[in-house]
Protein backbone atom coordinates (compact mmCIF):
# COMPACT_ATOMS: atom_id res chain seq x y z
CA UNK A 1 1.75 -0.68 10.90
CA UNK A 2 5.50 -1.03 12.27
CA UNK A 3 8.26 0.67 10.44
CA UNK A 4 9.69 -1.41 7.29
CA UNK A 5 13.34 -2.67 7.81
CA UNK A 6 15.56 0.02 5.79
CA UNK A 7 16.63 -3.03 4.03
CA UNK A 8 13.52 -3.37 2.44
CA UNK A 9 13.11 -0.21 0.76
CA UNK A 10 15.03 -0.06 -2.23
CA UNK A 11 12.97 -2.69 -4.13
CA UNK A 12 10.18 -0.75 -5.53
CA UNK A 13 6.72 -2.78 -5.31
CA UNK A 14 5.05 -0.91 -8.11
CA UNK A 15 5.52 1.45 -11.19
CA UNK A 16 5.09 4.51 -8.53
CA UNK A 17 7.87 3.89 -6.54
CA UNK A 18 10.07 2.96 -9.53
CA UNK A 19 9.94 6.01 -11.89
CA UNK A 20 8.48 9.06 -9.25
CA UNK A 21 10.34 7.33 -6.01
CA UNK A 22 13.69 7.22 -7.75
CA UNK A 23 15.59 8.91 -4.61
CA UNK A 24 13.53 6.55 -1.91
CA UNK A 25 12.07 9.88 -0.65
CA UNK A 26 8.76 8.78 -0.41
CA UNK A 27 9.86 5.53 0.92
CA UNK A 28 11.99 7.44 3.70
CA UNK A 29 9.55 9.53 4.46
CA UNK A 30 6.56 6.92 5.28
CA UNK A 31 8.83 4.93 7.28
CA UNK A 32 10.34 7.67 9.36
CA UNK A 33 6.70 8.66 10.13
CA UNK A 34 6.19 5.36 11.18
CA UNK A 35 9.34 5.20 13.08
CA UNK A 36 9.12 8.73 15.09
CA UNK A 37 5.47 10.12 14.98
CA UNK A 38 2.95 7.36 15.33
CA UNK A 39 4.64 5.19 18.29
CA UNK A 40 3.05 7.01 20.30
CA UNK A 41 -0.80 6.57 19.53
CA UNK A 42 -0.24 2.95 18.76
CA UNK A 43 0.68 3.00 22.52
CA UNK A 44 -2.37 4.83 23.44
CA UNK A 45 -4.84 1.72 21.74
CA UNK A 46 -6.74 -0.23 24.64
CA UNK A 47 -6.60 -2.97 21.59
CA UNK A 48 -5.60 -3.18 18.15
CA UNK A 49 -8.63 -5.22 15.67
CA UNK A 50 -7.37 -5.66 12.19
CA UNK A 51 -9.80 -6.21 9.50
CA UNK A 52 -7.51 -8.25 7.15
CA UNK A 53 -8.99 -7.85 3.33
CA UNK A 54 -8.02 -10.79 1.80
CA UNK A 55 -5.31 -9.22 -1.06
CA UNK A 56 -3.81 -6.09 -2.49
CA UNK A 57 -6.20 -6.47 -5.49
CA UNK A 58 -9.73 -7.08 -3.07
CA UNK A 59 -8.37 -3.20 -1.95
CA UNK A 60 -8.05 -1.91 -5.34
CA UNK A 61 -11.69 -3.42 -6.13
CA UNK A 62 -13.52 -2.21 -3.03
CA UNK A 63 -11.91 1.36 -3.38
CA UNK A 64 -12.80 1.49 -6.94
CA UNK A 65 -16.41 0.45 -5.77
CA UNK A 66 -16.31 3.23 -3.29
CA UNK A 67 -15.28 5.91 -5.15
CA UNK A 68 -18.22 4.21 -8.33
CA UNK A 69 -21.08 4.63 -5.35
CA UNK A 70 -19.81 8.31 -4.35
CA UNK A 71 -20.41 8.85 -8.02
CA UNK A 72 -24.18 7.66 -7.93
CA UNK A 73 -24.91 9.41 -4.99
CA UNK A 74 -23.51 12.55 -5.96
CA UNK A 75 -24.86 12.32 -9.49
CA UNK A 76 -26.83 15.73 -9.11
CA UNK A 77 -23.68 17.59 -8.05
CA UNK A 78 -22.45 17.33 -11.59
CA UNK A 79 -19.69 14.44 -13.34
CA UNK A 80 -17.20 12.51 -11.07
CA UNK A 81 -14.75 14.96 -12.95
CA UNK A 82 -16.49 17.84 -11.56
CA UNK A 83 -16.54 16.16 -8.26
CA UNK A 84 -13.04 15.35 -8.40
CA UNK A 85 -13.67 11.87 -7.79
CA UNK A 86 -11.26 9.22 -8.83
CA UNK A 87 -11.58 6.27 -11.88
CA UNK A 88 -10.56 3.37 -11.62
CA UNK A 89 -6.86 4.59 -13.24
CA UNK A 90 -6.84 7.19 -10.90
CA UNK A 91 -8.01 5.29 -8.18
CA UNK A 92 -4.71 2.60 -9.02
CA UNK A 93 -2.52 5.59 -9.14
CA UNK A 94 -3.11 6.77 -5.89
CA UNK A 95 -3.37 3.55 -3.84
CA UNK A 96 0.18 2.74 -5.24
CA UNK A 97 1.92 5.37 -2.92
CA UNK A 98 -0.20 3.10 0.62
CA UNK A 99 0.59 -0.45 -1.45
CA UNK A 100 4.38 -1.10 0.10
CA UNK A 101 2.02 0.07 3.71
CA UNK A 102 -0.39 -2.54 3.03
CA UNK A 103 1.37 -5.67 1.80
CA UNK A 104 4.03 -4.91 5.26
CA UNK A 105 0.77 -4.58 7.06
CA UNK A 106 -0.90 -8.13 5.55
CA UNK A 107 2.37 -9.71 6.93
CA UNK A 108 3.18 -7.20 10.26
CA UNK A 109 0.23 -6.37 11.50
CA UNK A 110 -1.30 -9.65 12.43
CA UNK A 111 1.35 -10.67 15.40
CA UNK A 112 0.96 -6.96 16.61
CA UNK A 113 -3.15 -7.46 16.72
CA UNK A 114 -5.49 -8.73 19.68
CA UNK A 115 -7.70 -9.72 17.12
CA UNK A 116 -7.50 -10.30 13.10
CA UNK A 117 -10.98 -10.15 10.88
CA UNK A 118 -9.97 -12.02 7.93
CA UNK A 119 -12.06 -10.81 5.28
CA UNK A 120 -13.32 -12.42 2.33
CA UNK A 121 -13.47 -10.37 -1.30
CA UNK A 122 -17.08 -9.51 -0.78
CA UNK A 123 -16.27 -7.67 2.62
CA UNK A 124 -18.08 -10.65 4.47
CA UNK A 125 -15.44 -11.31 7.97
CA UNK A 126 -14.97 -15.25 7.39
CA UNK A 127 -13.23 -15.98 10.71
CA UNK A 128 -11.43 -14.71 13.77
CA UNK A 129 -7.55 -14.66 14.51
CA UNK A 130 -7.92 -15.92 17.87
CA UNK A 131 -11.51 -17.03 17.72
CA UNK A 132 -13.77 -14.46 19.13
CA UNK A 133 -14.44 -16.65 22.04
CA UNK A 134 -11.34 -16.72 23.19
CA UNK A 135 -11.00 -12.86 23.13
CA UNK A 136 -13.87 -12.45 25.00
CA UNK A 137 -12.63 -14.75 27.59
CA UNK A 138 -9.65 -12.13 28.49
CA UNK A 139 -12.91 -9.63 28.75
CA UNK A 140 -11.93 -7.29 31.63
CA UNK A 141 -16.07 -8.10 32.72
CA UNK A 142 -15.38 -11.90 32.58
CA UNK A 143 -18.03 -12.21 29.31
């Protein structure tokens, strides 16, 4: 994910950013990473494949089912408290300090990608940004 325009930081995108992010530092922070310290491992990517979920909320839902199956399988191991594992309000308060990453990402990311999975709410990919075919045609093996 590129760098947000400074511009675009003041507006806090959720109740995170507006009463813990008063000072932007958070904000400031995430985008000078993005700025300085990442540049150069995007550079180092043969290709860049983005699996596009299809909103903010399909996130929410498939990390809250994540962090539900951890549960299961780690049943024996004592209660999700015990584990540390997240609910579903914990799970919401975390993903709200990566939610200003992922909506610039929905929007950025895409012209930056060789290829875009869109994906549908029930993780199924429902179509290629360019069509697979065409990918494959700029193959370096000519499949």
């Amino acid at each position: 994910t590129p760098p947000q325009e400074d511009s675009a930081l003041p507006d806090p995108v959720n109740r995170m950013e507006a009463e813990q992010d008063t000072d932007m530092n958070w904000r400031r922070f995430v985008n000078r990473q993005l700025r300085e310290v990442y540049p150069p491992l995007f550079r180092a990517l043969d290709r860049l494949i983005m699996l596009k979920a299809p909103s903010f909320s399909a996130v929410y839902r498939w990390r809250c089912l994540q962090e539900d199956r951890l549960a299961e399988q780690t049943a024996e191991h004592g209660t999700a408290a015990e584990q540390r594992l997240m609910d579903h309000g914990g799970v919401q308060d975390f993903l709200q300090h990566f939610e200003r990453l992922t909506r610039h990402a929905f929007r950025a990311v895409p012209d930056m990608a060789d290829v875009v999975l869109h994906m549908d709410p029930d993780h199924r990919i429902t179509h290629a940004s360019p069509p697979l075919d065409r990918l494959l045609d700029r193959d370096e093996y000519g499949q």
